[in-house]
Protein backbone atom coordinates (compact mmCIF):
# COMPACT_ATOMS: atom_id res chain seq x y z
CA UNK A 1 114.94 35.47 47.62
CA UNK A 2 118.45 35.37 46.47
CA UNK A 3 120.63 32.15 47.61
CA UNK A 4 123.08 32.69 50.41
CA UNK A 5 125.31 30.92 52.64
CA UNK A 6 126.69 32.32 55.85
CA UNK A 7 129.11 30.40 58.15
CA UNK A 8 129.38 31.16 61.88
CA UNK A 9 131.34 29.07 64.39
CA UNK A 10 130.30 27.85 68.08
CA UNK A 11 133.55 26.45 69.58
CA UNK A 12 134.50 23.75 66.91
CA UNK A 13 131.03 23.07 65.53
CA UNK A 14 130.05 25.11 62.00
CA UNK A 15 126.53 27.03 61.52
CA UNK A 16 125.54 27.19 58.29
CA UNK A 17 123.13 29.75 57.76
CA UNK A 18 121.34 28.67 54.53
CA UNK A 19 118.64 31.38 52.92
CA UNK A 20 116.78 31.21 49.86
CA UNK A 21 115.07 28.10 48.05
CA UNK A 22 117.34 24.91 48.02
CA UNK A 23 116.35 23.69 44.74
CA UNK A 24 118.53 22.33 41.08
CA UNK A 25 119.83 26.05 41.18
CA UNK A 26 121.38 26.29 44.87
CA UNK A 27 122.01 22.46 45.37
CA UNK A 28 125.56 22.47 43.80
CA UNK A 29 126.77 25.95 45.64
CA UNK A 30 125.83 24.17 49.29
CA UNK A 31 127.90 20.94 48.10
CA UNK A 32 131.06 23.19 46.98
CA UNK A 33 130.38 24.49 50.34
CA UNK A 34 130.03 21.51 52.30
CA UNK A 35 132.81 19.53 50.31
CA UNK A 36 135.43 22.36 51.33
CA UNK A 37 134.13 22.70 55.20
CA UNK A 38 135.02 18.94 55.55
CA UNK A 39 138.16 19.37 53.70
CA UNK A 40 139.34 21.88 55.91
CA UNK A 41 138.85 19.68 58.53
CA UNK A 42 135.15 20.58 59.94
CA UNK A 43 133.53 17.46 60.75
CA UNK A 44 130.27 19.00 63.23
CA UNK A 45 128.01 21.06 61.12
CA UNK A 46 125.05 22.08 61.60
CA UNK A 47 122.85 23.28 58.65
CA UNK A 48 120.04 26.22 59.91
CA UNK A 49 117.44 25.95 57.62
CA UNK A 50 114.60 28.44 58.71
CA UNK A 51 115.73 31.15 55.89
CA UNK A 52 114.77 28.30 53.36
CA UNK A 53 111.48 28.99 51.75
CA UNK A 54 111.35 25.99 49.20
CA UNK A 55 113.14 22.66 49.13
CA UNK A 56 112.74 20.46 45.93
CA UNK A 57 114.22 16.58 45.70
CA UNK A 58 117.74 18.30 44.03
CA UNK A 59 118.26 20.24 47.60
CA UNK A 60 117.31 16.53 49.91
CA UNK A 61 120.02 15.04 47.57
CA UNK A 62 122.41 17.96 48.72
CA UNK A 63 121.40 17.43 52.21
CA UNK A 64 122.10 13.26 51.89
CA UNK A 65 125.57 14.14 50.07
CA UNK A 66 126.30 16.17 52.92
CA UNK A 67 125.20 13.33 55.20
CA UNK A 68 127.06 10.93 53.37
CA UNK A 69 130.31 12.71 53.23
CA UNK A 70 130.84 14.31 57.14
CA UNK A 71 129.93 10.74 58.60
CA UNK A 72 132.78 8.46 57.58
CA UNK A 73 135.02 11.02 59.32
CA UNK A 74 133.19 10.35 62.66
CA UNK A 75 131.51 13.64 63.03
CA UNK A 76 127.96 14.76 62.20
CA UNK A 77 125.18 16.38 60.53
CA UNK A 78 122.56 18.54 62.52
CA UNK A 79 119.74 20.29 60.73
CA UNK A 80 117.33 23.03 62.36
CA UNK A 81 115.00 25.76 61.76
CA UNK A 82 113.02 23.82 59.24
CA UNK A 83 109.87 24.81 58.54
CA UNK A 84 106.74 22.62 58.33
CA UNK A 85 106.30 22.63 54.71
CA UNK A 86 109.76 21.83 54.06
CA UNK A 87 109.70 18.95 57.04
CA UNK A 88 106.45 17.43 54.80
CA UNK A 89 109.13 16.86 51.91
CA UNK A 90 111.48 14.88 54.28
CA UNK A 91 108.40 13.13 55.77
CA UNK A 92 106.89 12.46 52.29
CA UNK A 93 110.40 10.97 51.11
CA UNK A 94 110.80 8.87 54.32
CA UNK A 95 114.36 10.72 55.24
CA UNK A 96 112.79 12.20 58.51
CA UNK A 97 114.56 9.06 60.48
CA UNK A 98 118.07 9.79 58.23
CA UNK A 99 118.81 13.01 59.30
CA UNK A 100 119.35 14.41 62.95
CA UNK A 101 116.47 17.09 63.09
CA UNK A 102 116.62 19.45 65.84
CA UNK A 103 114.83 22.03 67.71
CA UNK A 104 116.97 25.02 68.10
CA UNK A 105 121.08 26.21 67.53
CA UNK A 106 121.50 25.49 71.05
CA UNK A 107 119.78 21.53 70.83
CA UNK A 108 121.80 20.57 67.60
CA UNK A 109 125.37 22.21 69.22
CA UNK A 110 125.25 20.43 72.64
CA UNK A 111 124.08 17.19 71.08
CA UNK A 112 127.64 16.57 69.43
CA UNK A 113 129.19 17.65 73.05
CA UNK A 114 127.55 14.52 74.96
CA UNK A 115 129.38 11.48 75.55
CA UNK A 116 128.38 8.93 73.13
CA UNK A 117 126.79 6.36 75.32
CA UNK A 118 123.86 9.26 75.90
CA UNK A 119 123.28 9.53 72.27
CA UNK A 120 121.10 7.01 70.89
């Protein structure tokens, strides 16, 4: 499956559709991506992740840049629609507690509308 990235907006938070395998290949296209969303100013995104049909250690490390780079600017990284095999690699790596995983579109898009002393 070919590698593609396909942006949608709900309000002021960014879907990123993500389809293909996330692997050494794909990892550097969804950083260039990610690099200019937050430069533009983007700082809720959520990453959809059930088109992804492989995820080796090059795509986590995409995923942690990503986490590492929309936090400082006090917004936040959501990821959903992963699958169980992929979830196993976070699990085996220990990075299921470092990244907000969450059910559905609708889950990871309300979560960054709460007031802050409801999110724990």
């Amino acid at each position: 499956m070919e590698f593609k990235l396909e942006e949608r907006s709900q309000g002021d938070v960014v879907v990123l559709d993500v389809r293909g395998n996330l692997d050494v290949q794909s990892a550097p296209t969804l950083k260039v991506r990610l690099d200019s969303l937050v430069n533009f100013g983007h700082q809720k995104i959520v990453l959809n992740l059930s088109d992804v049909g492989f995820i080796d250690s090059t795509g986590v490390g995409s995923l942690i840049y990503a986490q590492k780079i929309i936090n400082p600017i006090k917004g936040g990284l959501r990821i959903i629609g992963i699958t169980p095999r992929n979830l196993n690699v976070f699990s085996v790596m220990n990075l299921t507690d470092v990244f907000s995983i969450m059910k559905t579109e609708e889950a990871a898009v309300g979560s960054f509308h709460r007031d802050d002393s409801t999110v724990h």
